[in-house]
Protein backbone atom coordinates (compact mmCIF):
# COMPACT_ATOMS: atom_id res chain seq x y z
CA UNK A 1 15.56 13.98 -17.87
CA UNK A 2 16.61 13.46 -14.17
CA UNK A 3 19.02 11.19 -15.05
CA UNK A 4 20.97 13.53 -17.70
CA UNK A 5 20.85 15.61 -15.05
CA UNK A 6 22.47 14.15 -12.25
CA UNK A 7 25.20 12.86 -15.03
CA UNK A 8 25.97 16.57 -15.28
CA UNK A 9 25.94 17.35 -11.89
CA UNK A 10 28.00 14.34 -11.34
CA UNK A 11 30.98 15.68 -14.04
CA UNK A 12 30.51 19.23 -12.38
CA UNK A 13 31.45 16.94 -8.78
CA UNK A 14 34.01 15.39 -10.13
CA UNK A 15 35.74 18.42 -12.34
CA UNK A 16 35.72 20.73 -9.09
CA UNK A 17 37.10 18.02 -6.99
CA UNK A 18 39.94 17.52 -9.00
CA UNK A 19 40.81 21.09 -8.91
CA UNK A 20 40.78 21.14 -5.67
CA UNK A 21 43.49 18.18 -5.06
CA UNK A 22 45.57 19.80 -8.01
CA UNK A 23 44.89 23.42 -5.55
CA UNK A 24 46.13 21.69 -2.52
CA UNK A 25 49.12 19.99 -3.77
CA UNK A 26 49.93 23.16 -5.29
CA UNK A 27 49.80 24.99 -1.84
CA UNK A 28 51.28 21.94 -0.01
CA UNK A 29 54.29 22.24 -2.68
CA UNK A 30 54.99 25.68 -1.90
CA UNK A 31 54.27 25.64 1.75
CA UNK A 32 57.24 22.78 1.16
CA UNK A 33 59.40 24.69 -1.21
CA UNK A 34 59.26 27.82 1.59
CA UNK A 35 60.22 25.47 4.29
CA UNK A 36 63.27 24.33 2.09
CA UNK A 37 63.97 27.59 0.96
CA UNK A 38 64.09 29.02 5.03
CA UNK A 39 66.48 26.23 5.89
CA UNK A 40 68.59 27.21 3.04
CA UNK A 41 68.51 30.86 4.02
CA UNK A 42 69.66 29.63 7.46
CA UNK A 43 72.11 27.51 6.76
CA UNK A 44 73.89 29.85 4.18
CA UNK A 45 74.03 32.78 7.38
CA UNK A 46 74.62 30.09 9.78
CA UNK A 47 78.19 29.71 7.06
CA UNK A 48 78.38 33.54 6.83
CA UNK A 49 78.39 33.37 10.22
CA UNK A 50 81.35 30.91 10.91
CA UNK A 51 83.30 32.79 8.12
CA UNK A 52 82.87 36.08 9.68
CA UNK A 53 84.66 34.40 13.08
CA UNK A 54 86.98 32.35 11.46
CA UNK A 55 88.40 35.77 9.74
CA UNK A 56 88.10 37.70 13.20
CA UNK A 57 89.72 34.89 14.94
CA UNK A 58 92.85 34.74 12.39
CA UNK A 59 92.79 39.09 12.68
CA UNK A 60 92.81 38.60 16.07
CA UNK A 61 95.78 35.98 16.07
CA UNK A 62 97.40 38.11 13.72
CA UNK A 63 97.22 41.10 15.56
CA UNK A 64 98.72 39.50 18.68
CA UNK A 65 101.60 37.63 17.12
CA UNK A 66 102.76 41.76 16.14
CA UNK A 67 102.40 43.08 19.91
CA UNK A 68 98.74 44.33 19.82
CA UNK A 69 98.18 45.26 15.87
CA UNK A 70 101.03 46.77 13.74
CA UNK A 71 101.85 46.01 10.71
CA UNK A 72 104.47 43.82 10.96
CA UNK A 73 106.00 43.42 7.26
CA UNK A 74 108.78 40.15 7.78
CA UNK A 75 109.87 41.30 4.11
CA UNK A 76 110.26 44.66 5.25
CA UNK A 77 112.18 43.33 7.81
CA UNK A 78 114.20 41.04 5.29
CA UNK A 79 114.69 44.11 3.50
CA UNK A 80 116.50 46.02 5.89
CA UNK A 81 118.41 43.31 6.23
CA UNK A 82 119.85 43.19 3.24
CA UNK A 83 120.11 46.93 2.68
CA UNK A 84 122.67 46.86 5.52
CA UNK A 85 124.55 44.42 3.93
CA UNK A 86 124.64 46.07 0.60
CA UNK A 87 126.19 49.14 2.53
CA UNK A 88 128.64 47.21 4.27
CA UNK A 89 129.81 45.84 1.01
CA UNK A 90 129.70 49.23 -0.66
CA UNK A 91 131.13 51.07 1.71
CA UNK A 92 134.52 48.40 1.97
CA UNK A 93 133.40 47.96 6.05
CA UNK A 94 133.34 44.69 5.44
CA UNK A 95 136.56 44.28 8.11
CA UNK A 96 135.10 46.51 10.78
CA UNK A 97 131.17 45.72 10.50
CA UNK A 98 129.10 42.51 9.98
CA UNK A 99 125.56 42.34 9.62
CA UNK A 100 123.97 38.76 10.03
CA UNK A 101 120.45 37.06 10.31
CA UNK A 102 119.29 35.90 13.68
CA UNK A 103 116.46 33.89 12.59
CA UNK A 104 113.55 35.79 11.03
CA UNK A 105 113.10 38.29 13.42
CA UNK A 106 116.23 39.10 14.46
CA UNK A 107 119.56 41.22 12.74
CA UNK A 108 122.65 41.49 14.67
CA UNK A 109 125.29 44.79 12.79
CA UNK A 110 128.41 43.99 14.65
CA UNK A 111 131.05 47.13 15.01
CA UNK A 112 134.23 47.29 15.70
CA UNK A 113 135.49 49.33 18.70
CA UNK A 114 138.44 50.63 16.68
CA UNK A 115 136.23 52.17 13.98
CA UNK A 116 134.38 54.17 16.14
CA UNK A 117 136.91 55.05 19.40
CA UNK A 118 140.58 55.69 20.28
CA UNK A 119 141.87 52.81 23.08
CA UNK A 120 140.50 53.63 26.30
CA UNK A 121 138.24 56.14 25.16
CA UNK A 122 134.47 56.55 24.96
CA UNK A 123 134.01 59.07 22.84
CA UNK A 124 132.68 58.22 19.64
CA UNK A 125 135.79 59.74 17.04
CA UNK A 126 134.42 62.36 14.14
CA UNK A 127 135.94 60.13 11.80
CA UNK A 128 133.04 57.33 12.25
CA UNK A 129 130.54 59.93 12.28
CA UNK A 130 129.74 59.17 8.52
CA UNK A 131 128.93 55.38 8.94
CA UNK A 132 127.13 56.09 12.06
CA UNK A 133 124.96 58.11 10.22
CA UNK A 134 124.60 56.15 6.93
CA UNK A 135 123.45 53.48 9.51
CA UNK A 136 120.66 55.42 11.04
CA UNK A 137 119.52 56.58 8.01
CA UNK A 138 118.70 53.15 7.29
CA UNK A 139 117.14 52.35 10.44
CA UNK A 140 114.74 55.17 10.11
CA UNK A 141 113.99 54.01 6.92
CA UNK A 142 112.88 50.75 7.87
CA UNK A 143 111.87 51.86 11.50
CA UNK A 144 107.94 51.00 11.33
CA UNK A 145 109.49 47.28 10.89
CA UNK A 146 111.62 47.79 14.07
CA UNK A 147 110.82 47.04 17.84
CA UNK A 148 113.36 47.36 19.73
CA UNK A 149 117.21 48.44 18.94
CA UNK A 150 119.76 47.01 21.78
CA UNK A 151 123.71 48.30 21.95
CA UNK A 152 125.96 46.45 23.63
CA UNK A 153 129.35 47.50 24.56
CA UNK A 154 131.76 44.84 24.85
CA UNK A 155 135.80 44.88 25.61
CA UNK A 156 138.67 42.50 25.64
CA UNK A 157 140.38 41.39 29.12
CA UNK A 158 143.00 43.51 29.54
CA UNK A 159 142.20 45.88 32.83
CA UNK A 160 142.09 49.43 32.17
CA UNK A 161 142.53 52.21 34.52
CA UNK A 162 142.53 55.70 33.74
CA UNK A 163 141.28 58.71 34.76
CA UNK A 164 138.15 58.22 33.07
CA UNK A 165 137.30 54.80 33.52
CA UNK A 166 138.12 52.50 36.51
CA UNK A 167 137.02 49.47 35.14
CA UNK A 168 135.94 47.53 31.78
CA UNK A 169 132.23 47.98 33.20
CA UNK A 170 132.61 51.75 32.99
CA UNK A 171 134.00 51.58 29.65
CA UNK A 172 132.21 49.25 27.86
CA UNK A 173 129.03 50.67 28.92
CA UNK A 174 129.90 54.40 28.12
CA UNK A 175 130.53 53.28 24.65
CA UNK A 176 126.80 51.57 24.17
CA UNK A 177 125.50 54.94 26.07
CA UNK A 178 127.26 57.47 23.77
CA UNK A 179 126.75 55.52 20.76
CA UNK A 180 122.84 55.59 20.92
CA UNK A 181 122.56 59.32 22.31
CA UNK A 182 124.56 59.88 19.04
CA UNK A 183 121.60 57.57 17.55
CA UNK A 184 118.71 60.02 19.19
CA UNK A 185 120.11 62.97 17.89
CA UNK A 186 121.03 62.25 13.91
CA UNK A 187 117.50 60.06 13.49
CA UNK A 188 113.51 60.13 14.19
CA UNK A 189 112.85 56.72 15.92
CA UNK A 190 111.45 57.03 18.71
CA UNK A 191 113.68 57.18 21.86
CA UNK A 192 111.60 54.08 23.54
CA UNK A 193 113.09 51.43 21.62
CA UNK A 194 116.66 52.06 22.12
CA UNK A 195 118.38 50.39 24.96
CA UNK A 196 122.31 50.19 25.87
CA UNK A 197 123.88 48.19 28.16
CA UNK A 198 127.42 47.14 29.06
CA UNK A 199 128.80 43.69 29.53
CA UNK A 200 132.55 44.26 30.25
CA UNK A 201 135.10 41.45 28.82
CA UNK A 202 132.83 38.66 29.52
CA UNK A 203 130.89 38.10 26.19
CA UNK A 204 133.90 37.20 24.09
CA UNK A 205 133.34 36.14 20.72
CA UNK A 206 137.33 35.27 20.30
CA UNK A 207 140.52 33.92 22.29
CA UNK A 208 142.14 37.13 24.25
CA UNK A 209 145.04 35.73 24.14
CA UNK A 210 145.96 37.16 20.93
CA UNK A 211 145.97 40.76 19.38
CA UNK A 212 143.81 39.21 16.36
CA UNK A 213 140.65 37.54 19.21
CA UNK A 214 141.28 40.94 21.76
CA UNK A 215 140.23 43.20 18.54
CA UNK A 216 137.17 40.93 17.77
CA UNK A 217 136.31 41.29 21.32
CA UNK A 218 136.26 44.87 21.33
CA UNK A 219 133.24 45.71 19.53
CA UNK A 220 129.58 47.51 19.45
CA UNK A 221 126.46 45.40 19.11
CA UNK A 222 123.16 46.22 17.95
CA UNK A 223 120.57 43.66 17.95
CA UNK A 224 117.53 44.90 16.33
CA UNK A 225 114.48 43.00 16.97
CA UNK A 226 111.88 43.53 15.01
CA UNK A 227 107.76 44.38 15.46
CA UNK A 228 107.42 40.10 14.88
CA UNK A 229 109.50 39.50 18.41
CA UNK A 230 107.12 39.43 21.54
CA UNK A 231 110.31 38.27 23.45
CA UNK A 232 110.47 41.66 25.14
């Protein structure tokens, strides 16, 4: 009887001690699956982590390259471009005005003096008011894309003296001036990035020595830089 019983106990023994390996390999597998599963919770915020500065980085970079965080829009910018070309065209200016591309952030609308003055005169003639107007119209349009708007008066080398102007200095200058104080009055952009300056006869863009280079030479510049160009 002792026997049978001891083979009993010794099944009981057995049966419970194989319950409890199967019970602690259970609990070492999931003390293993929540180590793997915390290093996998780490490593994906450790990556959510990087993203999150990668993305501030390249706002930050962005925000820099358009003078402290505009919205700098190049095709806005292209757009303009090509809008004042279009009127040009439309308008038949294309003798008196030329619009061109300075690289990507640059346009340079090139006037003629005798569209807009009488010889040896500053003041801008009624007669241009139109263009002048259909011009800043357009600016304003596309003025969030715009920085900076520079007008340069230029002449030919013939001296002038009159009782207006003793000098090409005087003159060429008065032109830029009165041409953007006609600019402030007829549109909205703000009066901080308009400049004028005057540089005389010595910017030529053609020979003085003939009638055909002295009326290249007299002319009104704007260069219009836009929100892209930190070169200011």
């Amino acid at each position: 009887m002792s026997s049978k019983f001891e083979d009993e106990e010794d099944e009981e023994e057995e049966g419970e001690g194989w319950l409890a390996s199967y019970s602690d390999l259970m609990t070492d597998l999931l003390a293993v699956f929540v180590v793997l599963f915390s290093f996998a919770m780490l490593s994906q915020a450790a990556v959510i982590q990087s993203e999150r500065k990668a993305l501030e980085e390249e706002k930050n970079v962005s925000q820099s390259s358009t003078g402290g965080g505009g919205n700098f829009d190049l095709e806005e910018f292209n757009s303009l471009y090509e809008h004042m070309k279009s009127y040009v065209v439309e308008a038949g200016l294309s003798e008196q005005l030329n619009v061109e591309k300075l690289g990507d952030e640059e346009i340079l609308l090139r006037i003629s003096a005798s569209i807009l003055f009488d010889s040896g005169k500053a003041n801008i003639d009624p007669e241009a008011a139109p263009m002048l107007q259909n011009i800043s119209d357009i600016l304003v349009y596309y003025q969030e894309a715009i920085q900076m708007i520079r007008i340069e008066g230029h002449t030919d080398n013939r001296p002038i003296r009159n009782s207006a102007y003793d000098s090409n200095w005087e003159l060429s200058t008065s032109r830029a001036v009165n041409v953007l104080k006609y600019l402030l009055e007829t549109s909205e952009i703000e009066a901080k990035k308009f400049s004028a300056i005057g540089y005389s006869e010595f910017y030529p863009v053609a020979d003085n020595n003939t009638d055909e280079g002295r009326g290249m030479n007299r002319r009104v510049d704007f260069y219009i830089k836009s929100m892209g160009n930190d070169s200011e």
